[in-house]
PDB file of N, CA and C in Angstrom:
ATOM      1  N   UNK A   1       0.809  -1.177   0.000  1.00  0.00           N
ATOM      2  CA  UNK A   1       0.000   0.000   0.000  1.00  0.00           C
ATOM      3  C   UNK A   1       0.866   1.259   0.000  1.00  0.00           C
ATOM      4  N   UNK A   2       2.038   1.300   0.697  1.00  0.00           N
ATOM      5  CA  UNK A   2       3.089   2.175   0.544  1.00  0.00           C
ATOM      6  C   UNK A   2       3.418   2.784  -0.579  1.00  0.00           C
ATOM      7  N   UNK A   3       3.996   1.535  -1.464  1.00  0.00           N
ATOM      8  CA  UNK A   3       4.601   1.740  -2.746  1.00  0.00           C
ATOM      9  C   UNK A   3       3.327   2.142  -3.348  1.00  0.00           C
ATOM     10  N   UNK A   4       2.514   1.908  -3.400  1.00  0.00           N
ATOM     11  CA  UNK A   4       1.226   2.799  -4.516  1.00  0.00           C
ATOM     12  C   UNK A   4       0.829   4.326  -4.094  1.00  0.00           C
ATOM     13  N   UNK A   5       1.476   4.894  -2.723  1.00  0.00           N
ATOM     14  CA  UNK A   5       1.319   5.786  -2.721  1.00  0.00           C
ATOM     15  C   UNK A   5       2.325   6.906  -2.963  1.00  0.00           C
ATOM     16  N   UNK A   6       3.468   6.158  -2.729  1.00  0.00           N
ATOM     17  CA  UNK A   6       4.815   6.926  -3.552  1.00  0.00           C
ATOM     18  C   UNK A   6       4.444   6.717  -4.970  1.00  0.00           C
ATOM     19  N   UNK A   7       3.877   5.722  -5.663  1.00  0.00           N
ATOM     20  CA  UNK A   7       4.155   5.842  -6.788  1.00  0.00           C
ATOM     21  C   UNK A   7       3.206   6.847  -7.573  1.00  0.00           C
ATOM     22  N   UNK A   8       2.114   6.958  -6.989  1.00  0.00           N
ATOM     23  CA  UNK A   8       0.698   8.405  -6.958  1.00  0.00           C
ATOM     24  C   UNK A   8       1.878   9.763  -7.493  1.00  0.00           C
ATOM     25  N   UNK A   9       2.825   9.737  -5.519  1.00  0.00           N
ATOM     26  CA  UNK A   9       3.023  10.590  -5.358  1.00  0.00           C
ATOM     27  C   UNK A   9       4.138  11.013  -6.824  1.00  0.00           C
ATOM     28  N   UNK A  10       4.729  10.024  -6.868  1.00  0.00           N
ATOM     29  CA  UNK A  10       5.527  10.827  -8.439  1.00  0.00           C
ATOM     30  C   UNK A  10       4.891  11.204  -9.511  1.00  0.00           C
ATOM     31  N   UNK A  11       3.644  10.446  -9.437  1.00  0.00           N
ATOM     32  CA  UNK A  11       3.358  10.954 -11.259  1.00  0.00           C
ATOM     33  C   UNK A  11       2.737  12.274 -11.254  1.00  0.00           C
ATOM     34  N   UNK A  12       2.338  12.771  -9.957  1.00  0.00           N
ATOM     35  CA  UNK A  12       1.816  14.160 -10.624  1.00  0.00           C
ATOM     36  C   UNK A  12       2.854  15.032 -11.285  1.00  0.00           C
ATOM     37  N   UNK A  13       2.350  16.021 -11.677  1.00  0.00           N
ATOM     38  CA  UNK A  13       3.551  16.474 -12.370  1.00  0.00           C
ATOM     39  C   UNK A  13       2.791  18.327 -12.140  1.00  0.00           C
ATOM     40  N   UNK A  14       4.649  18.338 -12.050  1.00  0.00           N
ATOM     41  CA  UNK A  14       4.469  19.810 -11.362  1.00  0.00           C
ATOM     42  C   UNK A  14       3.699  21.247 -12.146  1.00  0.00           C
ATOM     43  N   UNK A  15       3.134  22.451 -11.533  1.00  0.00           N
ATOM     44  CA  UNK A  15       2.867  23.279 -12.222  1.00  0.00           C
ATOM     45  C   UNK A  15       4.239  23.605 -13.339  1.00  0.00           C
ATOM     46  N   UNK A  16       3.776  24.208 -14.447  1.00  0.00           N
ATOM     47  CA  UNK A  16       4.623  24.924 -15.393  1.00  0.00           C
ATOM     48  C   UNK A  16       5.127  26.302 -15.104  1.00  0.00           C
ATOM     49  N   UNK A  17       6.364  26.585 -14.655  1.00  0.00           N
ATOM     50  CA  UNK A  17       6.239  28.236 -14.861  1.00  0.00           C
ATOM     51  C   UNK A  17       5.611  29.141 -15.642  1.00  0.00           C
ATOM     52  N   UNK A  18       5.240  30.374 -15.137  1.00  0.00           N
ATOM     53  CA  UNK A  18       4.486  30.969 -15.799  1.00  0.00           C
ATOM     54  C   UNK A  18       5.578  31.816 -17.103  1.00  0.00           C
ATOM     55  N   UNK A  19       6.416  31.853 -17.018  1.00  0.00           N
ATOM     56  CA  UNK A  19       7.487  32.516 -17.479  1.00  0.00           C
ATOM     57  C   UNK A  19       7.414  31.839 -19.355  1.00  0.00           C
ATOM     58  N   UNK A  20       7.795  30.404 -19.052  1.00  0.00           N
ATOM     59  CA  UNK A  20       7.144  29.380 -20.293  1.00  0.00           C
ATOM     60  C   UNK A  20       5.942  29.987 -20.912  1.00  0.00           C
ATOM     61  N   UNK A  21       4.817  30.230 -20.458  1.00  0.00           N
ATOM     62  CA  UNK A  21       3.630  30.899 -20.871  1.00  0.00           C
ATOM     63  C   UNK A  21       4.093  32.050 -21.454  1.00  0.00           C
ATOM     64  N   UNK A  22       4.446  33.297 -20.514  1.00  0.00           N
ATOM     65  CA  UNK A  22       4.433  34.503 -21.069  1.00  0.00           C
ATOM     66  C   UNK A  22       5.336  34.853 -21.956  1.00  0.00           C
ATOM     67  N   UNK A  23       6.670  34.106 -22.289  1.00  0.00           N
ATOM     68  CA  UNK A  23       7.558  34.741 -23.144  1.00  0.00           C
ATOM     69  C   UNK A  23       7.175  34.381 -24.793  1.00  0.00           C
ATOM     70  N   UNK A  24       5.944  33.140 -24.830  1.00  0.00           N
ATOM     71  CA  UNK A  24       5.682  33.362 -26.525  1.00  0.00           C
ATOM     72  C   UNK A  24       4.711  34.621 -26.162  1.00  0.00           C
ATOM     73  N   UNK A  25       3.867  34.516 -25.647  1.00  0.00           N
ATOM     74  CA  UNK A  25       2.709  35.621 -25.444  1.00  0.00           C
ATOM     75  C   UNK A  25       3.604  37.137 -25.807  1.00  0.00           C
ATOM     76  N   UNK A  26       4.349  37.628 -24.993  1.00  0.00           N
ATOM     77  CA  UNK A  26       5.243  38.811 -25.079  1.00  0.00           C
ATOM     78  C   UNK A  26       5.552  38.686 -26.815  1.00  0.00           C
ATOM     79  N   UNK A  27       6.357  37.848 -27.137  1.00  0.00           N
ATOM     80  CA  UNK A  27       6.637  37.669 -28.596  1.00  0.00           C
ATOM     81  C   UNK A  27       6.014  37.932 -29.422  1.00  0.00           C
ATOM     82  N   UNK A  28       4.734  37.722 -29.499  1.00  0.00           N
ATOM     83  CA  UNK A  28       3.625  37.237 -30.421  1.00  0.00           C
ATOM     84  C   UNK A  28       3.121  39.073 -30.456  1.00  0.00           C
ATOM     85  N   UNK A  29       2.833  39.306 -29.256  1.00  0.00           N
ATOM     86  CA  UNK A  29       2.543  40.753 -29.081  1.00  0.00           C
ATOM     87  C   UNK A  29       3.620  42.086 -29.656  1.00  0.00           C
ATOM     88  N   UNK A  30       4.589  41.717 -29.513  1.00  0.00           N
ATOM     89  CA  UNK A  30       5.755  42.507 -29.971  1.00  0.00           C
ATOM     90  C   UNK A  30       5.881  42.033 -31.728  1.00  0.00           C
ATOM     91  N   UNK A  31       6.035  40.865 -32.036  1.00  0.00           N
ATOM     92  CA  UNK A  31       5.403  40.687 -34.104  1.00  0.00           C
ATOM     93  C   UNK A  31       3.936  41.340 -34.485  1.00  0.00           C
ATOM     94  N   UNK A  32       3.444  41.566 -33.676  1.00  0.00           N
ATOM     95  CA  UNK A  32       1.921  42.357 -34.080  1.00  0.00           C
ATOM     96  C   UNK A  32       1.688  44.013 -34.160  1.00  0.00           C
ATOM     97  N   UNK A  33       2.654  44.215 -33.233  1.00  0.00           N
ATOM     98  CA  UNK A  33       2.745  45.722 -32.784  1.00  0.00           C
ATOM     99  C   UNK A  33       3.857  46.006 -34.367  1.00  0.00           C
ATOM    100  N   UNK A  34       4.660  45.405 -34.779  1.00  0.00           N
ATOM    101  CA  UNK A  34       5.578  45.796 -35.735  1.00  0.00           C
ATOM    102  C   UNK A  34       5.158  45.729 -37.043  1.00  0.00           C
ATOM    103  N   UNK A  35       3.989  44.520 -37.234  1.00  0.00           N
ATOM    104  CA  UNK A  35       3.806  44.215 -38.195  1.00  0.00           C
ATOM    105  C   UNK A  35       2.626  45.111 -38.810  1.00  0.00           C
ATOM    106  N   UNK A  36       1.823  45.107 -37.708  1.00  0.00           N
ATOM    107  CA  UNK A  36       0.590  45.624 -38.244  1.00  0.00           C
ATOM    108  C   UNK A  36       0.136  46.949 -37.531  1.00  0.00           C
ATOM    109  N   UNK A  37       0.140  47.313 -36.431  1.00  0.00           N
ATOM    110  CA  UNK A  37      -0.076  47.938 -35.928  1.00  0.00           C
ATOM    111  C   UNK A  37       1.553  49.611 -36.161  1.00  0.00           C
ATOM    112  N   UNK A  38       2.320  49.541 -36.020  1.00  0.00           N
ATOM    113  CA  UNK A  38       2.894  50.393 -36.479  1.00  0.00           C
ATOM    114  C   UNK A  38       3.159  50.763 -37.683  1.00  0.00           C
ATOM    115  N   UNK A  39       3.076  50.145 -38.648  1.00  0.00           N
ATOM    116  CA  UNK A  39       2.649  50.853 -40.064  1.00  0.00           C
ATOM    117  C   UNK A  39       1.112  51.223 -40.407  1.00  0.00           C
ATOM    118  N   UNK A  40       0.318  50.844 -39.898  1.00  0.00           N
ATOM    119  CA  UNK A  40      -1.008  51.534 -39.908  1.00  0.00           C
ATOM    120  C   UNK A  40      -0.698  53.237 -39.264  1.00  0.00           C
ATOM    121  N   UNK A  41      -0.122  53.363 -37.974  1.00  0.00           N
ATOM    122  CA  UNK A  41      -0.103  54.542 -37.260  1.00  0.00           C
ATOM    123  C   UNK A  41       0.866  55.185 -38.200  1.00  0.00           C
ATOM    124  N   UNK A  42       1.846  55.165 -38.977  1.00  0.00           N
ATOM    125  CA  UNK A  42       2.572  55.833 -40.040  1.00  0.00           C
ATOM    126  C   UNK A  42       1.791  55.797 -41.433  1.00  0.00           C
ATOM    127  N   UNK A  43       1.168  55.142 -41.851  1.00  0.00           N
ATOM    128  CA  UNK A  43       0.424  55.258 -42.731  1.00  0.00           C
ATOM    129  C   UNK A  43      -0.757  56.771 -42.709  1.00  0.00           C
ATOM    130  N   UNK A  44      -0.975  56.206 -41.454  1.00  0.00           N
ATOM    131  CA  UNK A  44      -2.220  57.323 -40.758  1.00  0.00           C
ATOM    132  C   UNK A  44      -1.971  58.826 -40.685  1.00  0.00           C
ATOM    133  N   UNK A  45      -0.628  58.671 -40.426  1.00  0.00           N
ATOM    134  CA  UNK A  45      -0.143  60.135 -40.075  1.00  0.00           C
ATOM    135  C   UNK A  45       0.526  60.777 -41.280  1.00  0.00           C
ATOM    136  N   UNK A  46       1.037  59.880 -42.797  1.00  0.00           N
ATOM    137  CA  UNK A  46       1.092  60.381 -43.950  1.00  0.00           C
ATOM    138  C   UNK A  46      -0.010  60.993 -44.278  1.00  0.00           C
ATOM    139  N   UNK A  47      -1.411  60.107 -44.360  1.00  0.00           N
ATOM    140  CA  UNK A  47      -2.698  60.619 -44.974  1.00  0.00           C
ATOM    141  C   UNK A  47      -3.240  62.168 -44.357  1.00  0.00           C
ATOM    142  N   UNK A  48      -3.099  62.789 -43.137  1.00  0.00           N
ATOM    143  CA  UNK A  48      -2.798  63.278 -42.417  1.00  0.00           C
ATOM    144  C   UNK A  48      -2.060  64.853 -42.946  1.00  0.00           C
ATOM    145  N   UNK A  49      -0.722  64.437 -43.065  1.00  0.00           N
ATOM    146  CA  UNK A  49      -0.224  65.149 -43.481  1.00  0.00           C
ATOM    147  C   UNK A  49      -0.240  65.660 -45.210  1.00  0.00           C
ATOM    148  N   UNK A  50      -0.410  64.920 -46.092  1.00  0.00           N
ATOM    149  CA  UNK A  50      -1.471  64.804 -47.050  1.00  0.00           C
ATOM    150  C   UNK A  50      -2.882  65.956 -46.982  1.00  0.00           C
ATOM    151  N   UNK A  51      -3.624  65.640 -46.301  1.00  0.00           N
ATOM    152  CA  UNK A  51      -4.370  66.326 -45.877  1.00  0.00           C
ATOM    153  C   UNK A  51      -4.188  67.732 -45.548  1.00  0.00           C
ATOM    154  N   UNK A  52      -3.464  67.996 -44.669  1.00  0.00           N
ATOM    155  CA  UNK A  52      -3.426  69.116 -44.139  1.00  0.00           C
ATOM    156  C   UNK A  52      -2.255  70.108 -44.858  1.00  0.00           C
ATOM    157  N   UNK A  53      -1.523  69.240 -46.081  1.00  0.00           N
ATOM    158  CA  UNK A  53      -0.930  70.171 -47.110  1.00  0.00           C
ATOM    159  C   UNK A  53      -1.248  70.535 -48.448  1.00  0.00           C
ATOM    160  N   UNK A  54      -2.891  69.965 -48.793  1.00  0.00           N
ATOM    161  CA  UNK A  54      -3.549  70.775 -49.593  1.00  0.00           C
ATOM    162  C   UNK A  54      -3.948  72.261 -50.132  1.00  0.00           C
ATOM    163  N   UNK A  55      -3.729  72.534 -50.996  1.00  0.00           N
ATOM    164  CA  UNK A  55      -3.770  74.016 -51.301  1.00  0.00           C
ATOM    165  C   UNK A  55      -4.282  73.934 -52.833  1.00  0.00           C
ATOM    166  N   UNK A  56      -4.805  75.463 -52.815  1.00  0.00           N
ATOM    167  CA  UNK A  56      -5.237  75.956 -54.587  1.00  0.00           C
ATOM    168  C   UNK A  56      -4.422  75.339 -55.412  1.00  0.00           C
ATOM    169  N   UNK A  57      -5.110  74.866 -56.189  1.00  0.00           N
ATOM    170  CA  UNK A  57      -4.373  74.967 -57.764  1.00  0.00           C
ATOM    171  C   UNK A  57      -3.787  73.363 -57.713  1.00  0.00           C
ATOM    172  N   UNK A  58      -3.862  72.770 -56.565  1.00  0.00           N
ATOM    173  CA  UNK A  58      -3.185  71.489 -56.784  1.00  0.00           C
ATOM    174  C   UNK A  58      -3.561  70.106 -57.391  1.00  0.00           C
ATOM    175  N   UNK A  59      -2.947  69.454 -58.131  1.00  0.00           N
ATOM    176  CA  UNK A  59      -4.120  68.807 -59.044  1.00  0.00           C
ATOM    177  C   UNK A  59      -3.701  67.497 -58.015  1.00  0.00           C
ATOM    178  N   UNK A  60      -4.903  66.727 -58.203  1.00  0.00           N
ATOM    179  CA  UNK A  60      -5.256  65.902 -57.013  1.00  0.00           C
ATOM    180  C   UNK A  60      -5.617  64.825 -57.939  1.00  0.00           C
ATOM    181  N   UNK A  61      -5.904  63.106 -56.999  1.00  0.00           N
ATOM    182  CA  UNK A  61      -6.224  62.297 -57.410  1.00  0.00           C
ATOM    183  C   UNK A  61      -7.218  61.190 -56.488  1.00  0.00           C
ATOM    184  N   UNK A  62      -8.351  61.273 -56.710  1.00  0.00           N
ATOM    185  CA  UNK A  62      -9.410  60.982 -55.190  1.00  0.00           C
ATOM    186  C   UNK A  62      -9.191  59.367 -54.798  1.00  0.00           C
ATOM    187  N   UNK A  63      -9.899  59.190 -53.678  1.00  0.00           N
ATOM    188  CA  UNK A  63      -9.874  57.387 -53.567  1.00  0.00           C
ATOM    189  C   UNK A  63     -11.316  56.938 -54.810  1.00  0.00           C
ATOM    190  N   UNK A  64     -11.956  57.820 -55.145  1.00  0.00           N
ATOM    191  CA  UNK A  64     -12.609  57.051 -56.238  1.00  0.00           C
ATOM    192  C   UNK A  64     -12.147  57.182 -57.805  1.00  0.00           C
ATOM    193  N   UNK A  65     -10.838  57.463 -58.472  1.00  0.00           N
ATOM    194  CA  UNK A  65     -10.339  57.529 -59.520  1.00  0.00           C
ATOM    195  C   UNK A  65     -10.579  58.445 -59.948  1.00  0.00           C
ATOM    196  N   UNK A  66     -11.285  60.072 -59.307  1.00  0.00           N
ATOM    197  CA  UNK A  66     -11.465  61.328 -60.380  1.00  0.00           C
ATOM    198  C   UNK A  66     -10.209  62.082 -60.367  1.00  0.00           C
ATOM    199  N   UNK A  67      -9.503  62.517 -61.269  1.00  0.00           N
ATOM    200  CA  UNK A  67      -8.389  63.363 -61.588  1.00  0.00           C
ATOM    201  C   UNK A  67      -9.368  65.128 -61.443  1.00  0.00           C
ATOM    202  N   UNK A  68      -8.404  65.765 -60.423  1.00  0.00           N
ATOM    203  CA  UNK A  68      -9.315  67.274 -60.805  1.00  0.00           C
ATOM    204  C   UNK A  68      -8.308  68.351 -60.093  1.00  0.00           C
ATOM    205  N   UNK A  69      -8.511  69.345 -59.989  1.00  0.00           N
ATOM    206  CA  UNK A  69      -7.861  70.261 -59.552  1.00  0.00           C
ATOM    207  C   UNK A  69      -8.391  71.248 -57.923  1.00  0.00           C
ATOM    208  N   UNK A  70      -7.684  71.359 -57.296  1.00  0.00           N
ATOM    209  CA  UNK A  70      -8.510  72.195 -55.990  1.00  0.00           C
ATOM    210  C   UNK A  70      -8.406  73.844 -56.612  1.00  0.00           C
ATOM    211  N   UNK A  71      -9.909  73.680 -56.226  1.00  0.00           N
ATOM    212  CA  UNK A  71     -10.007  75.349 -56.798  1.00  0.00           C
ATOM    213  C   UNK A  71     -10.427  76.253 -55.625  1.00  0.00           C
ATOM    214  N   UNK A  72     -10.753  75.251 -54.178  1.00  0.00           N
ATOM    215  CA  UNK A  72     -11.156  76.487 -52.692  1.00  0.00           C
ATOM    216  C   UNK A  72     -10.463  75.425 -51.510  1.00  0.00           C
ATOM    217  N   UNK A  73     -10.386  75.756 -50.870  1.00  0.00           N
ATOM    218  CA  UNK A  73      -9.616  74.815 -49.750  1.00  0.00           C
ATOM    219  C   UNK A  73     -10.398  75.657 -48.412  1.00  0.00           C
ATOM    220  N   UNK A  74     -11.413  74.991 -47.617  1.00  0.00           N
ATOM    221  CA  UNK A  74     -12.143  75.632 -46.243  1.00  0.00           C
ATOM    222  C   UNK A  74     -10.717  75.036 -45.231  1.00  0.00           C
ATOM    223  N   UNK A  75     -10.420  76.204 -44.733  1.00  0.00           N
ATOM    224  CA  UNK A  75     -10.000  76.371 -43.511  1.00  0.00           C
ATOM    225  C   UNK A  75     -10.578  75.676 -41.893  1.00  0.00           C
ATOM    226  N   UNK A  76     -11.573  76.372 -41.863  1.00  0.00           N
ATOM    227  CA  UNK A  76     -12.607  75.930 -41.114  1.00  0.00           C
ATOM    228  C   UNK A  76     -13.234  74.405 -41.093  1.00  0.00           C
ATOM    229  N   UNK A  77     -13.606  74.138 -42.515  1.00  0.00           N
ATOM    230  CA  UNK A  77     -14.316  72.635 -41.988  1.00  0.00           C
ATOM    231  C   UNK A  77     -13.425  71.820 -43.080  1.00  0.00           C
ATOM    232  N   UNK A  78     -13.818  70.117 -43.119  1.00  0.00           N
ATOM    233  CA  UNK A  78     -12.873  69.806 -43.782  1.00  0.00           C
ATOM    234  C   UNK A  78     -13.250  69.323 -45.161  1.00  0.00           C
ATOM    235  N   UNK A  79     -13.485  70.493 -45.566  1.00  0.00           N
ATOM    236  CA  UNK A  79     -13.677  70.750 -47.025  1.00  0.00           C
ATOM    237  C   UNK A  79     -12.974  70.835 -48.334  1.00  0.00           C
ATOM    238  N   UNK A  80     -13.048  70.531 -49.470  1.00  0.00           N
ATOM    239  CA  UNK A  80     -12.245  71.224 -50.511  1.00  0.00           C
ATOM    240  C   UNK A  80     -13.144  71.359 -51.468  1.00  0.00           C
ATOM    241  N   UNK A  81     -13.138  72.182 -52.866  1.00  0.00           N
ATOM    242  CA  UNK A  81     -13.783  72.344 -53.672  1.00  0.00           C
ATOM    243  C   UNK A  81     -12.820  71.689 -54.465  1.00  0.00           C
ATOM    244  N   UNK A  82     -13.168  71.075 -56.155  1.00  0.00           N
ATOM    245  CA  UNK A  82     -12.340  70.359 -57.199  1.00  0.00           C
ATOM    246  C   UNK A  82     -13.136  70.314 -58.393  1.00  0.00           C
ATOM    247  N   UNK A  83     -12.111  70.899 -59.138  1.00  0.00           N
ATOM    248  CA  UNK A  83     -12.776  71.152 -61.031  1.00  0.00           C
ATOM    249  C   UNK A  83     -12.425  69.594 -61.463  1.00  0.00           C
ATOM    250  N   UNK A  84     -13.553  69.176 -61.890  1.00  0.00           N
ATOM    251  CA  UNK A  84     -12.990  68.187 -62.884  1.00  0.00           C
ATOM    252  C   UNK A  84     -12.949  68.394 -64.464  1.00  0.00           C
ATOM    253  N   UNK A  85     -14.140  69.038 -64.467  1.00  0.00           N
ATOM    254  CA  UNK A  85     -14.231  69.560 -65.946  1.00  0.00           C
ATOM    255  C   UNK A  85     -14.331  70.884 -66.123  1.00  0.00           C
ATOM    256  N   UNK A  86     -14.662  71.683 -67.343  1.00  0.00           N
ATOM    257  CA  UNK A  86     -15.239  72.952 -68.005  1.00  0.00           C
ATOM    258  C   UNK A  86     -16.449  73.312 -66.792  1.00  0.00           C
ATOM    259  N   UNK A  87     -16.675  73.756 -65.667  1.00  0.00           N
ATOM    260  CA  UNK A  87     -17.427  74.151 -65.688  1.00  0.00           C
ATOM    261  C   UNK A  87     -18.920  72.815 -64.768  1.00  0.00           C
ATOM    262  N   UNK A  88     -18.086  71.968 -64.301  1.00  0.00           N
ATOM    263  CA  UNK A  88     -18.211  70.662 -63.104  1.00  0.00           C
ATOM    264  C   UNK A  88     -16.962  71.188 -61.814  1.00  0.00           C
ATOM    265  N   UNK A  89     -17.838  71.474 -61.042  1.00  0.00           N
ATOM    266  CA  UNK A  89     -16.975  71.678 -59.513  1.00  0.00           C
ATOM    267  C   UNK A  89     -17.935  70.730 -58.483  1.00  0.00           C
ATOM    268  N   UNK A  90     -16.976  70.111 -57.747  1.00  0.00           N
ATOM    269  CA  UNK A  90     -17.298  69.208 -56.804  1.00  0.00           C
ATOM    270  C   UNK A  90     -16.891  69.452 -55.514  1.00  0.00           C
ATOM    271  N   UNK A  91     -17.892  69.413 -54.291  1.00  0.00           N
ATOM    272  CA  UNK A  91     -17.197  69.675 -52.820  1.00  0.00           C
ATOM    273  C   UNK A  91     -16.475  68.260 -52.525  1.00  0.00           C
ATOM    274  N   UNK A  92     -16.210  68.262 -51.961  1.00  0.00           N
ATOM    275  CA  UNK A  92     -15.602  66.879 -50.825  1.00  0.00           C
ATOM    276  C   UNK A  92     -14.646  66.798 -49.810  1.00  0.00           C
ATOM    277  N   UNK A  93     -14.461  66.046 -48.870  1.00  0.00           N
ATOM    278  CA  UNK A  93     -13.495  66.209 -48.155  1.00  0.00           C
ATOM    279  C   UNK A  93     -12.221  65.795 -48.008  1.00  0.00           C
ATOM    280  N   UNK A  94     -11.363  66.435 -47.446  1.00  0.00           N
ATOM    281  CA  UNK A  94     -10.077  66.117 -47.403  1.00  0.00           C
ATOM    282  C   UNK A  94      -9.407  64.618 -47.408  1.00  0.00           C
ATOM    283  N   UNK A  95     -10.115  64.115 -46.776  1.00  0.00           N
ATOM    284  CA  UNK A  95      -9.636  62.546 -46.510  1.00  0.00           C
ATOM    285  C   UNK A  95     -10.184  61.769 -47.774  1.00  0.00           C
ATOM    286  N   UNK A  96     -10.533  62.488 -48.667  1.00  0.00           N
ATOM    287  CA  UNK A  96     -11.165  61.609 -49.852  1.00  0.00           C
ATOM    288  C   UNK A  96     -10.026  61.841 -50.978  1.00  0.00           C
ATOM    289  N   UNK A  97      -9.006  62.491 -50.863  1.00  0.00           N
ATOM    290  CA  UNK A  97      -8.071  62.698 -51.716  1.00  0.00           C
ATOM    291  C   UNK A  97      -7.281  61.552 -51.454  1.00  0.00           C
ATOM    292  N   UNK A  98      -6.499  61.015 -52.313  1.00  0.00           N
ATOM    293  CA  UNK A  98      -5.962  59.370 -52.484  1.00  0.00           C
ATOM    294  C   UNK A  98      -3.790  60.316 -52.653  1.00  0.00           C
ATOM    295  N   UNK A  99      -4.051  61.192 -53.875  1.00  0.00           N
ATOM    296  CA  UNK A  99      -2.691  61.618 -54.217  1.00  0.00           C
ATOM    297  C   UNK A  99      -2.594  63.152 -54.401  1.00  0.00           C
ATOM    298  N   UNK A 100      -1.311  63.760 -54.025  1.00  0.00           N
ATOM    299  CA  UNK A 100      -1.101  65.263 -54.410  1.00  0.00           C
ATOM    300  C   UNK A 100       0.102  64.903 -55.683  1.00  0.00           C
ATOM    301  N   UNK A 101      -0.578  65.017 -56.869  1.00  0.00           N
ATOM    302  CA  UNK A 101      -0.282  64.745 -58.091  1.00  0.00           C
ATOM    303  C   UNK A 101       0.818  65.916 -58.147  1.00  0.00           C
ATOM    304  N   UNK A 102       0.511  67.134 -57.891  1.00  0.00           N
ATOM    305  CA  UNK A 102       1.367  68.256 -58.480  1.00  0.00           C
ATOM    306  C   UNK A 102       2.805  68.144 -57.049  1.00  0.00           C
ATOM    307  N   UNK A 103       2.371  67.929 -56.047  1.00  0.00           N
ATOM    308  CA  UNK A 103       3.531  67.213 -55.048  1.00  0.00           C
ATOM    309  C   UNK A 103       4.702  66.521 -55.406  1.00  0.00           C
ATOM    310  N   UNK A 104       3.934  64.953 -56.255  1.00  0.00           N
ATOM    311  CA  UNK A 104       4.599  64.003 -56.237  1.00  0.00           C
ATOM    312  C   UNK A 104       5.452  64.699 -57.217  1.00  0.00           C
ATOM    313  N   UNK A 105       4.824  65.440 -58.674  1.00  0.00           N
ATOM    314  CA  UNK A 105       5.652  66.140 -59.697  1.00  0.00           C
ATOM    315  C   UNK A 105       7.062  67.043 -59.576  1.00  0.00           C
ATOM    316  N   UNK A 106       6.979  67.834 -58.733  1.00  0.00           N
ATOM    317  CA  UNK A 106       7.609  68.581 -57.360  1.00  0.00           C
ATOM    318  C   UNK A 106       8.708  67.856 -57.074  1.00  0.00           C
ATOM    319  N   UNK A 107       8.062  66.493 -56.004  1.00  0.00           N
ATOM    320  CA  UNK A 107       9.569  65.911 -55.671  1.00  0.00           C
ATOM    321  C   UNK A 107      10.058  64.916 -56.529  1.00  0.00           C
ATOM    322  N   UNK A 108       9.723  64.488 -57.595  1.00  0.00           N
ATOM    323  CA  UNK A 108      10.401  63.940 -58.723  1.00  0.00           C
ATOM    324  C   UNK A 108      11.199  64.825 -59.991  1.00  0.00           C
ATOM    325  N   UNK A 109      11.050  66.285 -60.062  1.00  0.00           N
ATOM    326  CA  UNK A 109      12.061  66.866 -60.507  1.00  0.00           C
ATOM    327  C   UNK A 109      13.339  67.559 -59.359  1.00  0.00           C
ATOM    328  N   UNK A 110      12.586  67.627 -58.102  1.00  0.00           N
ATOM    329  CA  UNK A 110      13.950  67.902 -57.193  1.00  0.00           C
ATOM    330  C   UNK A 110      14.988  66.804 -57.038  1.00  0.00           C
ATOM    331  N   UNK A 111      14.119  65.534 -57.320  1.00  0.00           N
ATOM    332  CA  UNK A 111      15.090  64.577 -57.262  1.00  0.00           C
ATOM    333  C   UNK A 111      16.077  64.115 -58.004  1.00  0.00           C
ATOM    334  N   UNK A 112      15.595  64.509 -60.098  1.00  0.00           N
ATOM    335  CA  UNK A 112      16.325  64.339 -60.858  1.00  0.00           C
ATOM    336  C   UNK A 112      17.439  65.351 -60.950  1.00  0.00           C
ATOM    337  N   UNK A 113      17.338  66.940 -60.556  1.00  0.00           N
ATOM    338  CA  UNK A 113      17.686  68.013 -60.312  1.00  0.00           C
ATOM    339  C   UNK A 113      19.191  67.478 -59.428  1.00  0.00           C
ATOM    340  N   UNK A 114      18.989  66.899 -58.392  1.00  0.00           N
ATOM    341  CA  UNK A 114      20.137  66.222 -57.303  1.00  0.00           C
ATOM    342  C   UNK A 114      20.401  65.484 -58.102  1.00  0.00           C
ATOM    343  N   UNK A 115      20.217  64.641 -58.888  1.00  0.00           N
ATOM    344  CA  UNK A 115      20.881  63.535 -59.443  1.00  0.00           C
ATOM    345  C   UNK A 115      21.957  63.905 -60.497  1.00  0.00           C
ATOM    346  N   UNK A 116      21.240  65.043 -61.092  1.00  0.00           N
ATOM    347  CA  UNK A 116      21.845  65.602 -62.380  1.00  0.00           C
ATOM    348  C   UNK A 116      23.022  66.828 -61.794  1.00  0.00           C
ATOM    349  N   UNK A 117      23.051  66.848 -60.465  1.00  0.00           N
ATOM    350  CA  UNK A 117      24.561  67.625 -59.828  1.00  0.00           C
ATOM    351  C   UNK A 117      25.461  66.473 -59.720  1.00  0.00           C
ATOM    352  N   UNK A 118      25.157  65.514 -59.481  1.00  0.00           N
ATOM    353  CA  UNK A 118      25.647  64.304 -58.522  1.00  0.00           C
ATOM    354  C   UNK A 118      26.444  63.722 -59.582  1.00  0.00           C
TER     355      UNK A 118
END
């Protein structure tokens, strides 16, 4: 009767540190924060800045494929006005702009400009 109770007594088997647990957990959390979660918050803060460097005259490119030009920019709310055609002006808002076409134009001749010193 002895021996069956030593032998009980070995097979349990001990708790696991918790340490085992938490260091994939920590891991897993730290590949998520890098992967997905910090390029969203840089993404966010391009669109952003995007946004808030709109001005007259800049020809633009929306998230629904219209090519047009800003012809009023509201201060106040977050507005823009945009010609697409002769005599077609459209309101909409800032966050609906996709590209600053005359921007990107901008820093692709400053860039050839450096290249062509270089």
């Amino acid at each position: 009767m002895m021996q069956t109770l030593i032998l009980l007594a070995e097979e349990s088997n001990p708790q696991a540190p918790l340490g085992g647990f938490l260091v994939p957990l920590i891991l897993m959390a730290a590949v998520f924060y890098f992967l997905l979660i910090r390029p969203m918050k840089k993404q966010e803060q391009e669109r952003q800045a995007l946004a808030s460097n709109l001005k007259k005259n800049d020809e633009i490119l929306t998230n629904s494929g219209i090519y047009g030009t800003i012809t009023d920019v509201s201060d106040t709310d977050d507005k823009i006005t945009v010609k697409i055609a002769d005599n077609v002006r459209v309101k909409m808002t800032k966050g609906s702009v996709l590209r600053n076409l005359t921007n990107e134009e901008a820093a692709k001749q400053a860039k050839a400009a450096k290249e062509a010193k270089a």
